[in-house]
C-alpha atoms as a PDB file:
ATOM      1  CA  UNK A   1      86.445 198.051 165.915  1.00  0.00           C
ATOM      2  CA  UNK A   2      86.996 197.470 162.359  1.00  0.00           C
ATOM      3  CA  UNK A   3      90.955 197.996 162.205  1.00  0.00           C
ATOM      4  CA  UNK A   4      90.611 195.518 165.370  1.00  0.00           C
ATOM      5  CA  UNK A   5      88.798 193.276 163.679  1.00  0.00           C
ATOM      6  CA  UNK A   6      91.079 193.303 160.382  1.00  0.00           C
ATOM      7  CA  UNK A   7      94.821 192.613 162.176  1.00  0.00           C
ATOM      8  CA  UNK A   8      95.707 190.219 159.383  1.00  0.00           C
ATOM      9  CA  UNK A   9      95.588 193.258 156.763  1.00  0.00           C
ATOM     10  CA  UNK A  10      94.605 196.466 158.796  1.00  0.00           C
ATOM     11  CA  UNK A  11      92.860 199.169 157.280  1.00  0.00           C
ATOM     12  CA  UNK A  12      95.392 201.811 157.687  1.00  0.00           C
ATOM     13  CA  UNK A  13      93.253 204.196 156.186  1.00  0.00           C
ATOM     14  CA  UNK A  14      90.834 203.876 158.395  1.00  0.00           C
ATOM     15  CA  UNK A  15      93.293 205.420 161.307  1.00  0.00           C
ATOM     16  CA  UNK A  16      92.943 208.720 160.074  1.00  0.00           C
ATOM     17  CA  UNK A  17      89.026 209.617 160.705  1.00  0.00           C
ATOM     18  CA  UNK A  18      89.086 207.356 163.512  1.00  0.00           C
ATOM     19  CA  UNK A  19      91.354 210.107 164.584  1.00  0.00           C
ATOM     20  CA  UNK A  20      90.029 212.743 163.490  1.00  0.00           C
ATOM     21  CA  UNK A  21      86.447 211.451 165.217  1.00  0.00           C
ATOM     22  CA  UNK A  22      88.028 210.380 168.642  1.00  0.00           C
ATOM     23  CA  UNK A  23      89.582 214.201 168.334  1.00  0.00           C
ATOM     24  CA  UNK A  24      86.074 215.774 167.864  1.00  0.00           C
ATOM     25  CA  UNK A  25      84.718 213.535 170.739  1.00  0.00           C
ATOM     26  CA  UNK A  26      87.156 214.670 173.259  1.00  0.00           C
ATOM     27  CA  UNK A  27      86.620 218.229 172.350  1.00  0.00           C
ATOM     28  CA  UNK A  28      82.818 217.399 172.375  1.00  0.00           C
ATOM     29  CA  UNK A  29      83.054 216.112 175.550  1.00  0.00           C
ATOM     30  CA  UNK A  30      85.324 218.373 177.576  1.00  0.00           C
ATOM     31  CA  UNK A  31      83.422 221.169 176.813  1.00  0.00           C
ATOM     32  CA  UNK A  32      79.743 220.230 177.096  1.00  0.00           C
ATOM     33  CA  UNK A  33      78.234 220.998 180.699  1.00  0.00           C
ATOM     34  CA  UNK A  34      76.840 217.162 181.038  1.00  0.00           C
ATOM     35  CA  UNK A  35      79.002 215.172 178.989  1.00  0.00           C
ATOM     36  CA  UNK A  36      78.314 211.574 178.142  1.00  0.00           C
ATOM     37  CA  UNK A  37      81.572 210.420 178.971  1.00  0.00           C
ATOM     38  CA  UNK A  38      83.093 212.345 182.116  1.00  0.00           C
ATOM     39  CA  UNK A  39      86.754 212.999 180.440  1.00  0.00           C
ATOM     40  CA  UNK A  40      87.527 215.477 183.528  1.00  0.00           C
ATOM     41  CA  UNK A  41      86.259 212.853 185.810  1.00  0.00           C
ATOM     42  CA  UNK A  42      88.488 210.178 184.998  1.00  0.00           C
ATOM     43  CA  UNK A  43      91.126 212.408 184.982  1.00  0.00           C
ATOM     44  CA  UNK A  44      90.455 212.826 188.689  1.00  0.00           C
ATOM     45  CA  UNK A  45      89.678 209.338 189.450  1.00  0.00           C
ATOM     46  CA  UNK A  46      92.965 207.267 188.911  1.00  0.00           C
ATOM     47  CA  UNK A  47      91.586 204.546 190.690  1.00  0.00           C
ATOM     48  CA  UNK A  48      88.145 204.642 188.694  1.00  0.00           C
ATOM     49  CA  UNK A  49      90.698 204.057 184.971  1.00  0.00           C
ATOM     50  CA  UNK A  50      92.840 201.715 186.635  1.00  0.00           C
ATOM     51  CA  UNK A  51      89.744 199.301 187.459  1.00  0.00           C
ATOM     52  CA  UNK A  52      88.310 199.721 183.522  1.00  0.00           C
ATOM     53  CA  UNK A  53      92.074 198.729 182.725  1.00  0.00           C
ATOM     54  CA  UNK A  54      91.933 195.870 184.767  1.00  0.00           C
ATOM     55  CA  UNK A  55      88.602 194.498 183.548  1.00  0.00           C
ATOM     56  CA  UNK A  56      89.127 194.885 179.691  1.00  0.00           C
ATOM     57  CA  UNK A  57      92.525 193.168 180.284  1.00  0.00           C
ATOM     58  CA  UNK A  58      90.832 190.280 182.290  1.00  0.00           C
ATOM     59  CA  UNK A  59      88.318 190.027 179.537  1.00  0.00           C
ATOM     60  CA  UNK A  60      90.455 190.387 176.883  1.00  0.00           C
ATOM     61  CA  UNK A  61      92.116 187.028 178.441  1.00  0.00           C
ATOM     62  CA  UNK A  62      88.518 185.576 178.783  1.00  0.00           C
ATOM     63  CA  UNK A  63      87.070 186.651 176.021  1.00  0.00           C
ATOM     64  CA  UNK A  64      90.423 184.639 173.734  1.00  0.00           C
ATOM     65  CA  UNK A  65      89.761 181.387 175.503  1.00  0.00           C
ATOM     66  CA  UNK A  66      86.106 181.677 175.465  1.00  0.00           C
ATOM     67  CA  UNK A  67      86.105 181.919 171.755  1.00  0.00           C
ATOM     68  CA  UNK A  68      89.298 180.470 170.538  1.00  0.00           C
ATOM     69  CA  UNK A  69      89.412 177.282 173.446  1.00  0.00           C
ATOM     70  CA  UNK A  70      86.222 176.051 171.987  1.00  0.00           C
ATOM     71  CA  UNK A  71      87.237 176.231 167.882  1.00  0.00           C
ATOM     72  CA  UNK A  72      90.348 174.327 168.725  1.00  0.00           C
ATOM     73  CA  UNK A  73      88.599 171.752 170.350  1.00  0.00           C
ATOM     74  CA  UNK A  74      86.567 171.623 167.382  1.00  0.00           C
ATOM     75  CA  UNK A  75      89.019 171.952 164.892  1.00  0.00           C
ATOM     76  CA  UNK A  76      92.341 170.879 166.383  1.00  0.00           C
ATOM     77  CA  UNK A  77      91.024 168.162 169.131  1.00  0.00           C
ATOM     78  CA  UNK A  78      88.016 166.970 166.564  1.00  0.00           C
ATOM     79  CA  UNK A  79      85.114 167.307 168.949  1.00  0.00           C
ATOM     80  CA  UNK A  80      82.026 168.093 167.595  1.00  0.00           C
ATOM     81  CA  UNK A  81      80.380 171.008 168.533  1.00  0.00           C
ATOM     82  CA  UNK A  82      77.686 169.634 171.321  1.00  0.00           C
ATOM     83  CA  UNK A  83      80.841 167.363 172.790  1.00  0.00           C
ATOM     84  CA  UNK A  84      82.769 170.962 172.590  1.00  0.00           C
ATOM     85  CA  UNK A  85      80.281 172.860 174.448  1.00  0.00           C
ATOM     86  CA  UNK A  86      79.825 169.778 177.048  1.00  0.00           C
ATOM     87  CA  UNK A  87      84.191 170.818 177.698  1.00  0.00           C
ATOM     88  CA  UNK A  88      83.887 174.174 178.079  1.00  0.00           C
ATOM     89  CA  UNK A  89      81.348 173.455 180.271  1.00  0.00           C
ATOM     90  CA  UNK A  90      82.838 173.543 183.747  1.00  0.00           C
ATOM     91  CA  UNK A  91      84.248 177.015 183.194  1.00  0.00           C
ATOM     92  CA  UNK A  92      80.638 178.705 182.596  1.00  0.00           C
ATOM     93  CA  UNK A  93      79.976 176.803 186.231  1.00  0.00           C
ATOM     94  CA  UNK A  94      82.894 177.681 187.735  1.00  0.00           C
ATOM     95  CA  UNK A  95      82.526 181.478 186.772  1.00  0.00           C
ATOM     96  CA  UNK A  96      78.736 181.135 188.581  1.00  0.00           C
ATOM     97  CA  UNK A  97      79.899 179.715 191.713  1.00  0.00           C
ATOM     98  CA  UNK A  98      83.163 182.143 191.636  1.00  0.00           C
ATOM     99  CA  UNK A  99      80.489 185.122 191.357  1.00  0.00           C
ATOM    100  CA  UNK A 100      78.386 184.174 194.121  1.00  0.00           C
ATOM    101  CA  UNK A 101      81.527 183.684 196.459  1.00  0.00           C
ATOM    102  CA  UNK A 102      83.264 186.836 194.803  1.00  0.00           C
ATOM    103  CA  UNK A 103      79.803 188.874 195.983  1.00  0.00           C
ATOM    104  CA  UNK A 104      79.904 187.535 199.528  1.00  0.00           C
ATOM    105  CA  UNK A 105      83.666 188.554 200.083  1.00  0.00           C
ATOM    106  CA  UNK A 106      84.807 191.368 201.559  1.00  0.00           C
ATOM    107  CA  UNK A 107      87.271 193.589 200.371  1.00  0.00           C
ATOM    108  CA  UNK A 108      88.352 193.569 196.633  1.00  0.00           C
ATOM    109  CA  UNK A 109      92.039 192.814 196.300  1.00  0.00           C
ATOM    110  CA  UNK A 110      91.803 188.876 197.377  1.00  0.00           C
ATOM    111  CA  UNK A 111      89.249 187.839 194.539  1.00  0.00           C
ATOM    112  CA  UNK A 112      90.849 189.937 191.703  1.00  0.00           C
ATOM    113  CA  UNK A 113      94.610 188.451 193.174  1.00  0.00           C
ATOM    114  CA  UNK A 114      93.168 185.080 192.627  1.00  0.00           C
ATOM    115  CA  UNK A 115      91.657 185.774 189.343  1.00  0.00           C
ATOM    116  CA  UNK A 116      95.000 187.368 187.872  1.00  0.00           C
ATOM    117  CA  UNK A 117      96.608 183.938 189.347  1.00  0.00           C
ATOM    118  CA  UNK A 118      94.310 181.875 187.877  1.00  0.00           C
ATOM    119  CA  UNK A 119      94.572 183.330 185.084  1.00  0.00           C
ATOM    120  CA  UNK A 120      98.443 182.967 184.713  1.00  0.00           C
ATOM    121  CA  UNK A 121      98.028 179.493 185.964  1.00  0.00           C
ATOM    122  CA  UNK A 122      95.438 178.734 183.281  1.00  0.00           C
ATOM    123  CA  UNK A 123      97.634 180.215 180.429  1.00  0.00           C
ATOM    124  CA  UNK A 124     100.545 178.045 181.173  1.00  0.00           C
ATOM    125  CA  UNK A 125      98.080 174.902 181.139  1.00  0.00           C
ATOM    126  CA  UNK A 126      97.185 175.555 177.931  1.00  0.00           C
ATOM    127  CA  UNK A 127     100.743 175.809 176.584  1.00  0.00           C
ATOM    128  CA  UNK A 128     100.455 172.409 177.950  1.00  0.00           C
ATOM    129  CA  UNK A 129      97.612 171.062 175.928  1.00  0.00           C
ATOM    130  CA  UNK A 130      97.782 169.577 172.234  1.00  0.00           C
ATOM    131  CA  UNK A 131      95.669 167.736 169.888  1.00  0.00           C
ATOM    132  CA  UNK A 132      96.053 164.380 171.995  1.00  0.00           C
ATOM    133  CA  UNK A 133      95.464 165.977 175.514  1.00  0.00           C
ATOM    134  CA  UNK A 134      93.230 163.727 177.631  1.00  0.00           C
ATOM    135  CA  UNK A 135      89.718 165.201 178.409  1.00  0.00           C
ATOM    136  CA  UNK A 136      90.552 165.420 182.239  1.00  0.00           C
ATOM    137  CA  UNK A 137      93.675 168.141 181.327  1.00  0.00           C
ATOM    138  CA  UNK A 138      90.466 170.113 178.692  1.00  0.00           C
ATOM    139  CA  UNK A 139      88.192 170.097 181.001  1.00  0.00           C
ATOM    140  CA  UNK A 140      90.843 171.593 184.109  1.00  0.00           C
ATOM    141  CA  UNK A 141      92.272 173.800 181.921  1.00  0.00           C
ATOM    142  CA  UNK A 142      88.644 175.353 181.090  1.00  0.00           C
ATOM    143  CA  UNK A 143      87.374 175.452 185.110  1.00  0.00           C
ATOM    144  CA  UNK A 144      90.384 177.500 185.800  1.00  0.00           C
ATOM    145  CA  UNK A 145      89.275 180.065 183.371  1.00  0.00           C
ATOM    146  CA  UNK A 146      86.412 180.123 184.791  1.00  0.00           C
ATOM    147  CA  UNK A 147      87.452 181.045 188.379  1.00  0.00           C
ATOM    148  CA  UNK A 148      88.687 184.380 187.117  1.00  0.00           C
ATOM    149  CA  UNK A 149      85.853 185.258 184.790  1.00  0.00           C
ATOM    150  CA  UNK A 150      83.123 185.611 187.867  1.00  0.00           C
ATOM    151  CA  UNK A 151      86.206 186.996 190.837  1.00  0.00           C
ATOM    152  CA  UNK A 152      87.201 189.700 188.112  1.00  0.00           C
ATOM    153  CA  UNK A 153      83.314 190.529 187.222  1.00  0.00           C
ATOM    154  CA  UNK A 154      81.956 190.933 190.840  1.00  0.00           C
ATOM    155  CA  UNK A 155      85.730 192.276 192.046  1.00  0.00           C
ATOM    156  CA  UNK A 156      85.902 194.894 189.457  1.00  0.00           C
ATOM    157  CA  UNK A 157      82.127 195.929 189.791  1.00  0.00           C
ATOM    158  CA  UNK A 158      82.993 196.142 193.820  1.00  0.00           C
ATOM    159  CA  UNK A 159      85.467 198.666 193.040  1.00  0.00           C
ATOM    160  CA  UNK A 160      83.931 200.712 190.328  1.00  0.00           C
ATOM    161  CA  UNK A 161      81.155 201.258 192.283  1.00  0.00           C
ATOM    162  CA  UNK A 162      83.513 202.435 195.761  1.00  0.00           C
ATOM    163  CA  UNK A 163      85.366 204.781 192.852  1.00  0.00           C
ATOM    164  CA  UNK A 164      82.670 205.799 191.477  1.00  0.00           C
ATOM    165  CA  UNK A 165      81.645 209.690 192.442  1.00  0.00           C
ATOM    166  CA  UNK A 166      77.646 209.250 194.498  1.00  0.00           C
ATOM    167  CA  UNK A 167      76.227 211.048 191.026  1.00  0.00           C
ATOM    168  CA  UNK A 168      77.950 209.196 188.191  1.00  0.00           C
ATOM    169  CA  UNK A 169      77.620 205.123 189.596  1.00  0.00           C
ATOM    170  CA  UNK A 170      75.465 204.577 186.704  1.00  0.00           C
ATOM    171  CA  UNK A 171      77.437 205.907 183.577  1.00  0.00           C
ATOM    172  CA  UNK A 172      80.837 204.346 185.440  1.00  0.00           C
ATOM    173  CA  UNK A 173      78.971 201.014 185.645  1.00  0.00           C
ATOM    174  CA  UNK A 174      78.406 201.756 181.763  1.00  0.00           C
ATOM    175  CA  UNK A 175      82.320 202.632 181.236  1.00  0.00           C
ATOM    176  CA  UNK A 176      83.305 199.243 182.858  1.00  0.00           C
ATOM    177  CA  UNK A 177      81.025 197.490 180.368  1.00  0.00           C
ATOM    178  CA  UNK A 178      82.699 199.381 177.874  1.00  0.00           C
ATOM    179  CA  UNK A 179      86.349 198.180 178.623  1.00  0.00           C
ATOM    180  CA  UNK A 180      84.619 194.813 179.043  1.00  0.00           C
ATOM    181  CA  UNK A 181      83.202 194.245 174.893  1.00  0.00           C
ATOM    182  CA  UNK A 182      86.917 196.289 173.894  1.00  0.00           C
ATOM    183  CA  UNK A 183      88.628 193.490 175.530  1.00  0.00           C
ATOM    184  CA  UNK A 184      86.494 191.155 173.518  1.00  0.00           C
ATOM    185  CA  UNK A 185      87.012 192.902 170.511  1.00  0.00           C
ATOM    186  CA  UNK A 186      90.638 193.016 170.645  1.00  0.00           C
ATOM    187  CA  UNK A 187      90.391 188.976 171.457  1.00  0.00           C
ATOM    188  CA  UNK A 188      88.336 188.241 168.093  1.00  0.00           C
ATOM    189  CA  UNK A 189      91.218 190.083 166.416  1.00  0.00           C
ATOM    190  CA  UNK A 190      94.199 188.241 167.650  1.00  0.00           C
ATOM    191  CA  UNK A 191      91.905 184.926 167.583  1.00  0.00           C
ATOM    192  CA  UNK A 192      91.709 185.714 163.388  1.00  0.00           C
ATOM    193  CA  UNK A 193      95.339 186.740 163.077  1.00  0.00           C
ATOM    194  CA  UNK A 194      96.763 183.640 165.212  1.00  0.00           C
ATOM    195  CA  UNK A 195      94.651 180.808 163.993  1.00  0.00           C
ATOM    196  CA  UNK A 196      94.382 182.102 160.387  1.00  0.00           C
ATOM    197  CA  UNK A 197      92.274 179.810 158.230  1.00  0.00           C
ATOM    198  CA  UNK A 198      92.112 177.071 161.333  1.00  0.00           C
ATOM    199  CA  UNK A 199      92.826 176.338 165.212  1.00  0.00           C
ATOM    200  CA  UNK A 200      95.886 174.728 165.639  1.00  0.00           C
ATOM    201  CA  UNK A 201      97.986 173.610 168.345  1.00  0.00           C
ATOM    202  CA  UNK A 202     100.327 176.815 167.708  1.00  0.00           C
ATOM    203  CA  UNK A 203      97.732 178.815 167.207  1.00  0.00           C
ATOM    204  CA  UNK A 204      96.417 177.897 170.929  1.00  0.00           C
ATOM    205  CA  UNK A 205      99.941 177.986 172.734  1.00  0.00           C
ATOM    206  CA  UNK A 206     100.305 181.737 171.396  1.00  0.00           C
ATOM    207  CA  UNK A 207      97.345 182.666 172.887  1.00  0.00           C
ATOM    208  CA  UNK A 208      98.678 181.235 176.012  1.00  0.00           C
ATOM    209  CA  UNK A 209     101.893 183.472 175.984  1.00  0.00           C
ATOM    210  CA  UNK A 210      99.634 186.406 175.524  1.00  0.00           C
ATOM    211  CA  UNK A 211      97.398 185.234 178.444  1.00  0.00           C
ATOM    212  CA  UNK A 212     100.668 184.971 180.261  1.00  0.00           C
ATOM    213  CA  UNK A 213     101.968 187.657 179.213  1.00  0.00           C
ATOM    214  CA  UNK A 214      98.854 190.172 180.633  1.00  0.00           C
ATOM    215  CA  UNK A 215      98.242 188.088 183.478  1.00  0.00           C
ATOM    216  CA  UNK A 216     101.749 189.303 185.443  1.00  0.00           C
ATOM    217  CA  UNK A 217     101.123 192.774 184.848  1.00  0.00           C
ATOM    218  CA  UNK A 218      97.622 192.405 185.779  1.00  0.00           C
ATOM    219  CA  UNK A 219      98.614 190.388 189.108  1.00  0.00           C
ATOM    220  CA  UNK A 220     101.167 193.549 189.623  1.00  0.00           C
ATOM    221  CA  UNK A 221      98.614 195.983 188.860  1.00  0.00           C
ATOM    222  CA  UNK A 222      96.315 194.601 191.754  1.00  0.00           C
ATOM    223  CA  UNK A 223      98.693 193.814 194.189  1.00  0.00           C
ATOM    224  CA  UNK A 224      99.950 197.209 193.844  1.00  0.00           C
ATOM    225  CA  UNK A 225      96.691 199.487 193.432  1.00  0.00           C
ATOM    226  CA  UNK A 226      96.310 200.871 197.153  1.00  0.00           C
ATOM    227  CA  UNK A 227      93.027 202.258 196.139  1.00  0.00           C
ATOM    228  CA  UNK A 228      91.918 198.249 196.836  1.00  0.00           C
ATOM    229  CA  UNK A 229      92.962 198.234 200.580  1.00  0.00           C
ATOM    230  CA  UNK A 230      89.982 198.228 202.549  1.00  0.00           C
ATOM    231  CA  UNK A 231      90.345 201.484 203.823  1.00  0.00           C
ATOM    232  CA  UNK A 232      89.594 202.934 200.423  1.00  0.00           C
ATOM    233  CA  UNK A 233      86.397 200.909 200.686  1.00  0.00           C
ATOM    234  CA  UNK A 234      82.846 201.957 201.688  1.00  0.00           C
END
């Protein structure tokens, strides 16, 4: 978390016990009878990974807009931070209403297709947007963000808990959470390392290419994952 933190000067050093720890954890794990984090499990469960892959990468998306969207505004557009939270507004509704629809739809691969879509289409708005946008183009460009952010949350939950082995729902529902705060982790990071000392327009439009630049693999990812089709679903 540090090193991720730090991606303007990493702590090199800091590689080395990381290594050493994640080394003794694996160990730890693989041999202890009831281990916290089922190595041998996921292992097993190719499905179970590729879901946590999807949802930290989806977040990771999320999780740069969601922080970085709102300091441009503030720091690029020159909206104060009430009139910043009133833009980024529709995309905490638009996430709600997505997650109530995502929970009453059936099967998994339609909501997280749209959410990797939306999020591709929202990246390329925002390499759109500058300091003189209108407010109409700020507040679209948020609500599409938001369409993902509840699709990929109930989609992703859906499918971790159809993976999921009948005795370990509850530590895998853990694990997804996990991948979840890494891909907001890894966001602060390359939020500190592209805007530097302050938002700027550049500073936004990279973040786009990286949103873009996830979201096609991601869309690939689900579109090919046959562990979606509904006959892999309870």
């Amino acid at each position: 978390m540090f090193f991720l933190l730090r991606l303007a000067d990493p702590p090199w050093l800091l590689l080395a016990p990381a290594g050493a720890l994640g080394t003794v954890l694996v160990w730890w794990q693989l041999r202890h009878p009831e281990p916290f984090i089922d190595l041998r499990m996921l292992a097993r469960n190719g499905a179970l990974v590729r879901t946590y892959l999807r949802q930290g990468l989806t977040y990771l998306v999320i999780y740069c807009v969601l922080y970085g969207f709102s300091q441009w505004l503030e720091q690029a557009h020159g909206y104060s931070p009430f009139h910043a939270g009133l833009v980024m507004l529709p995309m905490s509704v638009a996430a709600a209403c997505c997650s109530l629809a995502g929970a009453r739809t059936k099967g998994v691969r339609a909501p997280l297709t749209v959410a990797a879509l939306c999020l591709a289409a929202g990246s390329v708005v925002f390499l759109l947007l500058a300091g003189t946008s209108p407010l109409i183009a700020l507040l679209c460009a948020g609500a599409l963000f938001g369409i993902p952010q509840g699709l990929a949350s109930t989609g992703n939950q859906a499918a971790v808990y159809a993976q999921a082995p009948p005795d370990g729902v509850g530590a895998a529902a853990g694990l997804q959470r996990t991948s979840q705060y890494l891909g907001a982790i890894t966001a602060a990071g390359l939020i500190g390392l592209l805007y530097g000392q302050r938002a700027s327009d550049s500073g936004l439009h990279e973040i786009a290419l990286i949103g873009v630049a996830l979201a096609l693999p991601l869309l690939a990812l689900t579109l090919a994952d046959r562990a979606l089709s509904p006959r892999h679903q309870p």
